[in-house]
C-alpha atoms as a PDB file:
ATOM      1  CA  UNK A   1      -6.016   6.080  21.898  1.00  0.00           C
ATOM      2  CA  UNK A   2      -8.495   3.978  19.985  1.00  0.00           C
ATOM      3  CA  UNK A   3      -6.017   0.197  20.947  1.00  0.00           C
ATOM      4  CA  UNK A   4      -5.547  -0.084  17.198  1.00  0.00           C
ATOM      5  CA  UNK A   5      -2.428  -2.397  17.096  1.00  0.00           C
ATOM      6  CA  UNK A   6      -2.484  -2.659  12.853  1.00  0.00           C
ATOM      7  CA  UNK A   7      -4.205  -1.163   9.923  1.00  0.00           C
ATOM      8  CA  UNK A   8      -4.008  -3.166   7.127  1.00  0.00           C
ATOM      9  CA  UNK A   9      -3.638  -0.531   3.800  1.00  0.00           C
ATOM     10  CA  UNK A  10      -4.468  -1.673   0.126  1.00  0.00           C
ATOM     11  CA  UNK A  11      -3.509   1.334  -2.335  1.00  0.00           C
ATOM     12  CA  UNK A  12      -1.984   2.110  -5.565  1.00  0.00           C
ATOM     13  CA  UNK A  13       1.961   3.208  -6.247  1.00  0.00           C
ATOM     14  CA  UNK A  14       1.624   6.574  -4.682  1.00  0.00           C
ATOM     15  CA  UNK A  15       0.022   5.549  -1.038  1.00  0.00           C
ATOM     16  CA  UNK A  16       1.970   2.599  -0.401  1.00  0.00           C
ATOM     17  CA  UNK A  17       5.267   4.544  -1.578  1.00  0.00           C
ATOM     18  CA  UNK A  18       4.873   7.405   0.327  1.00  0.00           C
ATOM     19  CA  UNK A  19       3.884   5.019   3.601  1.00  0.00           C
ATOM     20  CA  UNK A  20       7.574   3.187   2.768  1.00  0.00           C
ATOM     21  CA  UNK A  21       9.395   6.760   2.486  1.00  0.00           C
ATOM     22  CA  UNK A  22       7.736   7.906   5.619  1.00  0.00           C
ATOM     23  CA  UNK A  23       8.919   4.563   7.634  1.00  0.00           C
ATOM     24  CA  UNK A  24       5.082   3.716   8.299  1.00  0.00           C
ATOM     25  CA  UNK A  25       5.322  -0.127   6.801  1.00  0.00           C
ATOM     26  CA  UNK A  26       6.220  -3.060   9.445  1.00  0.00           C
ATOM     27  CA  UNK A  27       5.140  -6.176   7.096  1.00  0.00           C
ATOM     28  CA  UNK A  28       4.433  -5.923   3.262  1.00  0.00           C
ATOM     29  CA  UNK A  29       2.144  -8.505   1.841  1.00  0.00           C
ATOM     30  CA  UNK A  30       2.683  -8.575  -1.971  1.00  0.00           C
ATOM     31  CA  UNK A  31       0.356 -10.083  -4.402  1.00  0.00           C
ATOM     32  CA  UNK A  32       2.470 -11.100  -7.768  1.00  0.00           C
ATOM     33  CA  UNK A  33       0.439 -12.729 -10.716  1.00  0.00           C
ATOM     34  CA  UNK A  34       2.414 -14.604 -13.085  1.00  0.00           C
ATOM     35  CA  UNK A  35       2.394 -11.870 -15.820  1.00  0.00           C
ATOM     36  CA  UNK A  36       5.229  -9.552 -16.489  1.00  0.00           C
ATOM     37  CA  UNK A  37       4.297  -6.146 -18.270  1.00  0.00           C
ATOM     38  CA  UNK A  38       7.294  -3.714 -17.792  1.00  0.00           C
ATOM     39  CA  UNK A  39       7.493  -0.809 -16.166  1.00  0.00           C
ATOM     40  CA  UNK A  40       6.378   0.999 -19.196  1.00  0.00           C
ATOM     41  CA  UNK A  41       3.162  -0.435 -19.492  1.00  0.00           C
ATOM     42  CA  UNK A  42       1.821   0.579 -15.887  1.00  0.00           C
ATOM     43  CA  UNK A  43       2.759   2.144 -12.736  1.00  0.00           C
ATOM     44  CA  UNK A  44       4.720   0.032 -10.825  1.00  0.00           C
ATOM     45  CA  UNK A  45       3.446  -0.165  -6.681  1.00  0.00           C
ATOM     46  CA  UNK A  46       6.553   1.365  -5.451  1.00  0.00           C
ATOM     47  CA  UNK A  47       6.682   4.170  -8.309  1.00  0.00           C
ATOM     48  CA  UNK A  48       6.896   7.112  -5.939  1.00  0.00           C
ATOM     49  CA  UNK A  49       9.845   5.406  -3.885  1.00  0.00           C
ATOM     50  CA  UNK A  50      13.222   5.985  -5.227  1.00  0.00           C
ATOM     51  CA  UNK A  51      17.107   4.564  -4.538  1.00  0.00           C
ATOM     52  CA  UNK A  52      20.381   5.367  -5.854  1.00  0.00           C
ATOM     53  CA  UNK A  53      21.735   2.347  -5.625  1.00  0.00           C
ATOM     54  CA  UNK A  54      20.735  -1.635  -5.544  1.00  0.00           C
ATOM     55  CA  UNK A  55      22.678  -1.944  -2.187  1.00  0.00           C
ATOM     56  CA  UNK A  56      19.962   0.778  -0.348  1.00  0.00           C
ATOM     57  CA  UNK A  57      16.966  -1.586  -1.764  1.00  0.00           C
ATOM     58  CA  UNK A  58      14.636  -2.173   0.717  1.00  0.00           C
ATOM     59  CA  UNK A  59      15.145  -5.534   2.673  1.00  0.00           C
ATOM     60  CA  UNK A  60      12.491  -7.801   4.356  1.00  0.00           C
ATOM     61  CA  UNK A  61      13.000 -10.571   6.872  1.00  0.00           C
ATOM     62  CA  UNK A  62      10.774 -13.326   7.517  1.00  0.00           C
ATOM     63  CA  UNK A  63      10.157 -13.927   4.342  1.00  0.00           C
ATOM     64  CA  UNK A  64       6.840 -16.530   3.319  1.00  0.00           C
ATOM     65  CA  UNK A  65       6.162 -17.735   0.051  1.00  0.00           C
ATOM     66  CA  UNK A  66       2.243 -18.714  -0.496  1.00  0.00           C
ATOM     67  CA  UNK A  67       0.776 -20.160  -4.189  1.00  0.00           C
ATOM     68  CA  UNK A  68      -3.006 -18.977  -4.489  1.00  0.00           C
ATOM     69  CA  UNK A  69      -4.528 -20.332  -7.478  1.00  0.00           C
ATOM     70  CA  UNK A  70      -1.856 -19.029 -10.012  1.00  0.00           C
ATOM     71  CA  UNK A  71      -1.021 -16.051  -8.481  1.00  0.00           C
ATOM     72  CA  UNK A  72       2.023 -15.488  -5.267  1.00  0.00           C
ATOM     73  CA  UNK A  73       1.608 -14.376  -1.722  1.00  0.00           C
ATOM     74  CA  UNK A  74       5.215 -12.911  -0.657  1.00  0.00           C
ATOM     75  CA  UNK A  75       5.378 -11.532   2.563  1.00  0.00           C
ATOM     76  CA  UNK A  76       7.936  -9.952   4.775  1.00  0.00           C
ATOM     77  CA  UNK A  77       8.644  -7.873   7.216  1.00  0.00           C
ATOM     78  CA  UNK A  78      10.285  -4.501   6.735  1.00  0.00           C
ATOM     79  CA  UNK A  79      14.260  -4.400   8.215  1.00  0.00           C
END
């Protein structure tokens, strides 16, 4: 009603999982830093979101790669 077209969301594990379960997510933009913690140190972005198996992983097309500074800009678009 309003001509929004996108709305761009920036949330912790919970919101953006329950946006993926609920089919809601077009194009993911993930920000990686070059620092590896483990799952037990932190909640992991996708920590509400849940598979059985590798093969029913999530897949993205269009995949970019983008260096800023020493972090990663990964985007893709949801399948």
């Amino acid at each position: 009603d309003n001509g929004l077209r996108s709305v761009f969301v920036e949330g912790g594990g919970q919101l953006i999982s329950s946006l993926i379960a609920k089919d809601l997510v077009d194009r993911l933009y993930l920000f990686q830093a070059p620092l590896v913690v483990g799952a037990m140190s932190g909640i992991s972005w996708t920590q509400g979101f849940r598979i059985k198996a590798l093969s029913d992983g999530l897949q993205l097309s269009s995949v970019r790669f983008e260096t800023l500074g020493k972090d990663w800009l990964i985007t893709g678009r949801m399948k």
